[in-house]
Each structure stands twice: as C-alpha cells, then as structure tokens.
PDB file of N, CA and C in Angstrom:
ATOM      1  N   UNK A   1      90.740  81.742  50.598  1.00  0.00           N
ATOM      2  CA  UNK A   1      91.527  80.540  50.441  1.00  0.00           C
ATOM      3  C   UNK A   1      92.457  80.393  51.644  1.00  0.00           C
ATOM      4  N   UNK A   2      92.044  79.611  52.166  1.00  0.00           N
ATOM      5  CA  UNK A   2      93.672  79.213  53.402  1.00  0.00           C
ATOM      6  C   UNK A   2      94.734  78.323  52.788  1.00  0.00           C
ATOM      7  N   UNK A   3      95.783  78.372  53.727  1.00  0.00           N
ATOM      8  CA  UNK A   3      96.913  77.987  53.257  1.00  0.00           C
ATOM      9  C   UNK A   3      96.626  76.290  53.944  1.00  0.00           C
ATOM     10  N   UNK A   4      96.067  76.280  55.672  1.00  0.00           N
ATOM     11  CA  UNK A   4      96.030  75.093  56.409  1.00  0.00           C
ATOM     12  C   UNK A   4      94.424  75.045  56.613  1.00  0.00           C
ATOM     13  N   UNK A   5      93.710  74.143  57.384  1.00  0.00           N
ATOM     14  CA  UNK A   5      92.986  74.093  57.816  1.00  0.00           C
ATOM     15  C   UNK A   5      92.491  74.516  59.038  1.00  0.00           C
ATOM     16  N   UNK A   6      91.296  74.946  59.151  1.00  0.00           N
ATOM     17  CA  UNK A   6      91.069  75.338  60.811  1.00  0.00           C
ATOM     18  C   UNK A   6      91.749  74.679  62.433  1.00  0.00           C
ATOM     19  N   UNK A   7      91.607  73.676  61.876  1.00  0.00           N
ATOM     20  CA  UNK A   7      92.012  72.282  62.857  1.00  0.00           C
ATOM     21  C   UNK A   7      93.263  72.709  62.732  1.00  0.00           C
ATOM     22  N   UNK A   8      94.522  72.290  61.780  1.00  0.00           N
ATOM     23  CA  UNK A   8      95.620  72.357  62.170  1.00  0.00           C
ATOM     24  C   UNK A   8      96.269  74.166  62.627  1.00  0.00           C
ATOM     25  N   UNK A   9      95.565  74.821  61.810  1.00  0.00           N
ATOM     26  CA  UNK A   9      95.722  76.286  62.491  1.00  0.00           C
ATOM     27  C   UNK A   9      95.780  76.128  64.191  1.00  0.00           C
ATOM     28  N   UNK A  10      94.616  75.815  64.681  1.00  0.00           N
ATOM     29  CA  UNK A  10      94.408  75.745  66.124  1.00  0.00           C
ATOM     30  C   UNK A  10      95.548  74.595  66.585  1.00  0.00           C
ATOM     31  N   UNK A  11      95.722  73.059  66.023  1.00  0.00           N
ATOM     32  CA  UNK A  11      96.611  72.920  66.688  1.00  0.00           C
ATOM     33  C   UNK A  11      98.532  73.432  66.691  1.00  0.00           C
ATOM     34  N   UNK A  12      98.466  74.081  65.684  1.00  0.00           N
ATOM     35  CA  UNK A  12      99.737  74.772  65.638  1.00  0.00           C
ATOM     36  C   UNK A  12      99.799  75.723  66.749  1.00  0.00           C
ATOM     37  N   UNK A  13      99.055  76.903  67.035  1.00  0.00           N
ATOM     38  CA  UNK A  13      99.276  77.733  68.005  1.00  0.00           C
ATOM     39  C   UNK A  13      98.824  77.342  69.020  1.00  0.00           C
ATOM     40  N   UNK A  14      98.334  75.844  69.570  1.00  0.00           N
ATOM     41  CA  UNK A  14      98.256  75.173  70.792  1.00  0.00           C
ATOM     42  C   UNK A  14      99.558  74.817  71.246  1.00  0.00           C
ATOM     43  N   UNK A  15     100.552  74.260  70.404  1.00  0.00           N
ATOM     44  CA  UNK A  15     101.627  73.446  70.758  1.00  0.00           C
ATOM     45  C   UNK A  15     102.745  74.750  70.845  1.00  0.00           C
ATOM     46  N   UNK A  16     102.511  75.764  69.907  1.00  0.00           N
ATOM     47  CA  UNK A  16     103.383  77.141  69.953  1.00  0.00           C
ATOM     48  C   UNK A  16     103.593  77.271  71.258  1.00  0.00           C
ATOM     49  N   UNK A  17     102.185  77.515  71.794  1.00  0.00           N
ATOM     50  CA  UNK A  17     102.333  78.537  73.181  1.00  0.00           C
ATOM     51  C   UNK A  17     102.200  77.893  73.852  1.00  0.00           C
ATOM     52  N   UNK A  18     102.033  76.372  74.316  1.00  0.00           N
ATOM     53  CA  UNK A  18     102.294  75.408  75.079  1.00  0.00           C
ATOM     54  C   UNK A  18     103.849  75.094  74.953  1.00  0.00           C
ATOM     55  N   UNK A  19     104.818  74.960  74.140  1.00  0.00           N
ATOM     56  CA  UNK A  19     105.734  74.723  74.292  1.00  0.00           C
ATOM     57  C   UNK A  19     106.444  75.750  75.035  1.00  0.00           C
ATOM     58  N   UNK A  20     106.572  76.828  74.277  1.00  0.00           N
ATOM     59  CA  UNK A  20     106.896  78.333  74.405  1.00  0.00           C
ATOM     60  C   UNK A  20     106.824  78.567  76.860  1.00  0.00           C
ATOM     61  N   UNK A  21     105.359  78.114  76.613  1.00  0.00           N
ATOM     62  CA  UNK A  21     104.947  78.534  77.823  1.00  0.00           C
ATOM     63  C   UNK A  21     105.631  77.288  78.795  1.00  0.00           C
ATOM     64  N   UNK A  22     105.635  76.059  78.454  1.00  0.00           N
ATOM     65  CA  UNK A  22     106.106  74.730  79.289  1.00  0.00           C
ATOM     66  C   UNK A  22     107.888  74.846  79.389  1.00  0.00           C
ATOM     67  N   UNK A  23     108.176  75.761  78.457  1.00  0.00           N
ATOM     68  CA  UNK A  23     110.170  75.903  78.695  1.00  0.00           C
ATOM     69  C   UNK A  23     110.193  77.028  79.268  1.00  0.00           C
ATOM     70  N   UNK A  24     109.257  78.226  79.121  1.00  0.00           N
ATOM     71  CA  UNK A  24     109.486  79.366  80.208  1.00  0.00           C
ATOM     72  C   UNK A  24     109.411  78.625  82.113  1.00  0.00           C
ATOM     73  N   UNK A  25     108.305  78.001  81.902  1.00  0.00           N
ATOM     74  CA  UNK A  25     108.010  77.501  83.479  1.00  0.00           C
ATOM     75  C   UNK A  25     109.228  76.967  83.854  1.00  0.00           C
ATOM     76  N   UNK A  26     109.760  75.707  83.353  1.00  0.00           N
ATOM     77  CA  UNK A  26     110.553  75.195  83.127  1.00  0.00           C
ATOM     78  C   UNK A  26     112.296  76.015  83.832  1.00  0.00           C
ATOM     79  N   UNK A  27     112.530  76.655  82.383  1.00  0.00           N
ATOM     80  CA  UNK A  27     113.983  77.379  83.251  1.00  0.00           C
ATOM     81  C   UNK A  27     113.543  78.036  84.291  1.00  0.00           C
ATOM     82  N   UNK A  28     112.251  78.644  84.575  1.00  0.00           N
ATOM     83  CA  UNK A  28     112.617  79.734  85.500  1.00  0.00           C
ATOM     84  C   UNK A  28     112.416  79.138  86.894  1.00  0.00           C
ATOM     85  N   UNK A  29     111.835  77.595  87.170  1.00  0.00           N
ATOM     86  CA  UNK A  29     111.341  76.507  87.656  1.00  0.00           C
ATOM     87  C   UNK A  29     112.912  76.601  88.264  1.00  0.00           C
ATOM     88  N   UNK A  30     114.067  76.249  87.361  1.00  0.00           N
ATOM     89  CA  UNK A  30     115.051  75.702  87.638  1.00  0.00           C
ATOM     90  C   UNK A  30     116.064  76.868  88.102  1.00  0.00           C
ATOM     91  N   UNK A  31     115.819  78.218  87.824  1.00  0.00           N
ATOM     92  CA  UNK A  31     116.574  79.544  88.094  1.00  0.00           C
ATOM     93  C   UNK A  31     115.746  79.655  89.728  1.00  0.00           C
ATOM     94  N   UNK A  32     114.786  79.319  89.696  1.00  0.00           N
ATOM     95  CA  UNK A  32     114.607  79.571  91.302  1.00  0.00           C
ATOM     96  C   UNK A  32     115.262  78.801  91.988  1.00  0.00           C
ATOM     97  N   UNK A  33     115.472  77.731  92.068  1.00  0.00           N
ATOM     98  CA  UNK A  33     115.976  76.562  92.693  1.00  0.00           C
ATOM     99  C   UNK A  33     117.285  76.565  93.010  1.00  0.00           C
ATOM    100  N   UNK A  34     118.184  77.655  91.989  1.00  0.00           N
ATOM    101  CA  UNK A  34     119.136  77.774  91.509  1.00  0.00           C
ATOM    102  C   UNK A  34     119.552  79.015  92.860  1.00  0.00           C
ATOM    103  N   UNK A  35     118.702  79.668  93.166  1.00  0.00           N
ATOM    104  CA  UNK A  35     119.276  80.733  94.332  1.00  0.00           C
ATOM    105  C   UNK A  35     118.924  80.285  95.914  1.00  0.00           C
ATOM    106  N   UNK A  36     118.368  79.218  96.124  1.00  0.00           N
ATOM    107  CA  UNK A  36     118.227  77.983  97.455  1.00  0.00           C
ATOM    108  C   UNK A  36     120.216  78.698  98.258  1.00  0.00           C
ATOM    109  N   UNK A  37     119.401  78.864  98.969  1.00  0.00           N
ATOM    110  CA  UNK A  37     120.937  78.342  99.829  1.00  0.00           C
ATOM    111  C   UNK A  37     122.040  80.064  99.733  1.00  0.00           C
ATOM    112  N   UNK A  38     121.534  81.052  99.251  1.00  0.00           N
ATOM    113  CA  UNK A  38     122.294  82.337  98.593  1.00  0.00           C
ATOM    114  C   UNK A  38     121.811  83.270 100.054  1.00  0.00           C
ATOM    115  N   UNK A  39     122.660  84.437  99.935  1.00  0.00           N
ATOM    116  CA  UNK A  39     122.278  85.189 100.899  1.00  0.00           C
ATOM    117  C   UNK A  39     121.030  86.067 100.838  1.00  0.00           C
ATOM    118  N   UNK A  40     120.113  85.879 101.478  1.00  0.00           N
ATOM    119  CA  UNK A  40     119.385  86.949 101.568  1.00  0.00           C
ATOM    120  C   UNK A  40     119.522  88.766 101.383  1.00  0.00           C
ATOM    121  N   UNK A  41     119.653  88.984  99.813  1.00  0.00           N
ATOM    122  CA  UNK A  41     119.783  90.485 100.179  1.00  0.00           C
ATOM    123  C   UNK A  41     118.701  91.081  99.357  1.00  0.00           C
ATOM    124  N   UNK A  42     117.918  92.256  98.976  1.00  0.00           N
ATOM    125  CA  UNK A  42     116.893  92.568  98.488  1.00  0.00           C
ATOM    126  C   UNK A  42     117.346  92.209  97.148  1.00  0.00           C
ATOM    127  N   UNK A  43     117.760  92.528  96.099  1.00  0.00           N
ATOM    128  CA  UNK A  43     118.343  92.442  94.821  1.00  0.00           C
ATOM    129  C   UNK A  43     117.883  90.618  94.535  1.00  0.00           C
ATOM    130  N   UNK A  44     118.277  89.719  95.782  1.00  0.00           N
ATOM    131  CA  UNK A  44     117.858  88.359  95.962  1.00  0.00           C
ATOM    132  C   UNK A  44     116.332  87.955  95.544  1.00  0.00           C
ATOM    133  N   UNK A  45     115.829  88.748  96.304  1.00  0.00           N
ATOM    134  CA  UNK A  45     114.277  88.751  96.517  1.00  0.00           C
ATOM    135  C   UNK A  45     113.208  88.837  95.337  1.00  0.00           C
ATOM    136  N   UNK A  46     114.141  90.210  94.270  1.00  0.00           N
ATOM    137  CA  UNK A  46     113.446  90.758  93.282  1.00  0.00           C
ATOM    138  C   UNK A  46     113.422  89.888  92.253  1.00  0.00           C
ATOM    139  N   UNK A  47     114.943  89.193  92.466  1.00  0.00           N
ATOM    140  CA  UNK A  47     115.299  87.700  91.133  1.00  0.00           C
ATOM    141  C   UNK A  47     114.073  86.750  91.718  1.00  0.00           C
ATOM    142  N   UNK A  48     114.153  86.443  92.642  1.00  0.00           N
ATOM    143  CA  UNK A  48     112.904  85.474  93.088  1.00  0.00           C
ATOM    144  C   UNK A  48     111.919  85.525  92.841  1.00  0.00           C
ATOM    145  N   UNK A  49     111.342  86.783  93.027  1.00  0.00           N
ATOM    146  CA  UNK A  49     110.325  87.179  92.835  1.00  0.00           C
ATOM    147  C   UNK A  49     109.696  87.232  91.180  1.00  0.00           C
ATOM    148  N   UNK A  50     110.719  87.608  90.259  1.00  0.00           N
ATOM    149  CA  UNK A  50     110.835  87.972  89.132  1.00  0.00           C
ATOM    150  C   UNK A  50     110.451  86.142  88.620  1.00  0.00           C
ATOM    151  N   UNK A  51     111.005  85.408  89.102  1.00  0.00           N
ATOM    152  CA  UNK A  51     111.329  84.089  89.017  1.00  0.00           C
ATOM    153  C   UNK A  51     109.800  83.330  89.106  1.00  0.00           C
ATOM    154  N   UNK A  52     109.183  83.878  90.643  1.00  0.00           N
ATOM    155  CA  UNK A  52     107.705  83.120  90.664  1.00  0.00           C
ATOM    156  C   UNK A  52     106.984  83.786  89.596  1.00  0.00           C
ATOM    157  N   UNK A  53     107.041  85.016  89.404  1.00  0.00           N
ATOM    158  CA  UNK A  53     106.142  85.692  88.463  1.00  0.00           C
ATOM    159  C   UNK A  53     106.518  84.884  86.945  1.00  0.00           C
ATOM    160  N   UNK A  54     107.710  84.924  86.199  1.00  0.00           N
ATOM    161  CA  UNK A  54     107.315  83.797  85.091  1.00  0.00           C
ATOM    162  C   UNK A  54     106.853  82.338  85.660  1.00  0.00           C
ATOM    163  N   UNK A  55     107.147  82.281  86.604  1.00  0.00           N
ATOM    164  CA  UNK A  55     106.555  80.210  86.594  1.00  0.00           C
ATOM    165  C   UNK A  55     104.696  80.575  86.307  1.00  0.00           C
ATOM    166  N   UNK A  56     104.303  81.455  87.228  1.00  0.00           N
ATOM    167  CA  UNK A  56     103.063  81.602  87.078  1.00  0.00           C
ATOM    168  C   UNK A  56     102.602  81.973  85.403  1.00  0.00           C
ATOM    169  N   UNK A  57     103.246  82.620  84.929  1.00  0.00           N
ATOM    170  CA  UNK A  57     103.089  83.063  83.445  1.00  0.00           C
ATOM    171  C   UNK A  57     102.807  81.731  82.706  1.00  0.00           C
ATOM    172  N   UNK A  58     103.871  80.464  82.870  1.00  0.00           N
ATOM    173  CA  UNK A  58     104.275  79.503  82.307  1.00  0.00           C
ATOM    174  C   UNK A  58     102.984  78.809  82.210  1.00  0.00           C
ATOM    175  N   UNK A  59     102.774  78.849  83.934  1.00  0.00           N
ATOM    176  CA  UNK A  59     102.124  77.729  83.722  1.00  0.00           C
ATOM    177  C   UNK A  59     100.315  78.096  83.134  1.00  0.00           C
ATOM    178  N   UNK A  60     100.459  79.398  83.496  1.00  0.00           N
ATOM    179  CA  UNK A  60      99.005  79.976  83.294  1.00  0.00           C
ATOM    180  C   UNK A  60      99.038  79.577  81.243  1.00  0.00           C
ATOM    181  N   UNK A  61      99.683  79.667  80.771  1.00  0.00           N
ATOM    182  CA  UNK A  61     100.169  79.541  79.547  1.00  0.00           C
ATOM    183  C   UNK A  61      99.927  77.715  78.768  1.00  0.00           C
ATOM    184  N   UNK A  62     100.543  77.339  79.824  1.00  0.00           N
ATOM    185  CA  UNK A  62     100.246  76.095  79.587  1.00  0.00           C
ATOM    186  C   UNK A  62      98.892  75.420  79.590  1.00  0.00           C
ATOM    187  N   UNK A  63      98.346  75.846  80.718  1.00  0.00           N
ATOM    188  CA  UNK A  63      96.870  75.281  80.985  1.00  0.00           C
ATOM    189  C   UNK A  63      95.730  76.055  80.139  1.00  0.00           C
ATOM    190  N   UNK A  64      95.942  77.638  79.599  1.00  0.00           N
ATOM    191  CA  UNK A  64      95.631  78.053  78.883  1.00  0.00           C
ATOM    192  C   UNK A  64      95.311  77.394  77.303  1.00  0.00           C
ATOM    193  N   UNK A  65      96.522  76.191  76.821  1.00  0.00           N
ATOM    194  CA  UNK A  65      96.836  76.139  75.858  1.00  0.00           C
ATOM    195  C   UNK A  65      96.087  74.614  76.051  1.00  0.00           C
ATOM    196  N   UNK A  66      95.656  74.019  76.922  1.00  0.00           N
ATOM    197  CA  UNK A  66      95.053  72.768  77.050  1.00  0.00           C
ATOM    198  C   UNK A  66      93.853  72.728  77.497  1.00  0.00           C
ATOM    199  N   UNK A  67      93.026  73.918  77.711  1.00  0.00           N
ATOM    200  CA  UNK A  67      92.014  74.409  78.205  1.00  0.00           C
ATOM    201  C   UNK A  67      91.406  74.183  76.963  1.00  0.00           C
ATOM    202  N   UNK A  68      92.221  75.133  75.982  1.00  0.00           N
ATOM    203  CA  UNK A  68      91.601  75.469  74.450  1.00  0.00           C
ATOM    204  C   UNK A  68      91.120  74.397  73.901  1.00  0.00           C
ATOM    205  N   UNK A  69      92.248  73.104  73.857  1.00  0.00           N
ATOM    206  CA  UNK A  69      91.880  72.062  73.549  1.00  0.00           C
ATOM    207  C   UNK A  69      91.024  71.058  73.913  1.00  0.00           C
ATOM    208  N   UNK A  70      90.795  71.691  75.059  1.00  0.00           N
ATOM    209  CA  UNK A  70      89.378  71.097  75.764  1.00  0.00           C
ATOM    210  C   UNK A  70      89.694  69.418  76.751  1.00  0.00           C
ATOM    211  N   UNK A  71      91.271  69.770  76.961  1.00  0.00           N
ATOM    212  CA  UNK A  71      91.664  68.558  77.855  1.00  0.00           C
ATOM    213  C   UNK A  71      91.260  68.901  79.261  1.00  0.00           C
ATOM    214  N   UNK A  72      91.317  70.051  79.668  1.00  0.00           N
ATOM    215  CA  UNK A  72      90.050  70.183  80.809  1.00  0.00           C
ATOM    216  C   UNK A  72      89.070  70.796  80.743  1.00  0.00           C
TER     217      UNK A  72
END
C-alpha cells in the first residue's frame, strides 16, 4: 500500500533536491562574489575554492534533478 503515488513520489524528491541544490548554488554563487576585491592570502584561496566546489555541487544537483524529469 503507498501512502502517494509513483508520480508524485518522483515529483517530490525532484523539487527536494532541486531546491535544496538551486539555494546551495545560489549562496555560495553569492559568498564567492562576496571575497572579489579581498587580499590574496592562502586561507583566501581555500574559501574560494571551497566556494567553486559547492557551486559545482549545486548545480550538478540541479541539472541532475531536471535530467530525471526528462527536461533535457
């Protein structure tokens, strides 16, 4: 016995981890942007770095989650 249907099962954890994944990209989108203009010191680099590595998460997340759905 299910509680939902197949369909809305799938679109619930589409919009989960699409949302989830579209506000990670998102702040960390805006935390990079956010150290523009700061001094270059290694500690700098690692936030940056730390920074591209979630956008990539995000967005891999996102397209992941629209893939499923078969929008591409």
């Amino acid at each position: 016995m299910n509680i939902v249907s197949d369909e809305v099962f799938r679109w619930f954890l589409t919009l989960a981890v699409g949302v989830v994944a579209g506000i990670w990209f998102v702040l960390d989108t805006r935390a990079l942007f956010r150290t523009r203009g700061q001094l270059a010191t290694p500690h700098l680099h690692d936030r940056r770095f730390g920074y591209m590595m979630g956008m990539l998460i995000g967005a891999v997340g996102v397209i992941g989650a629209l893939r499923y759905q078969h929008v591409f």
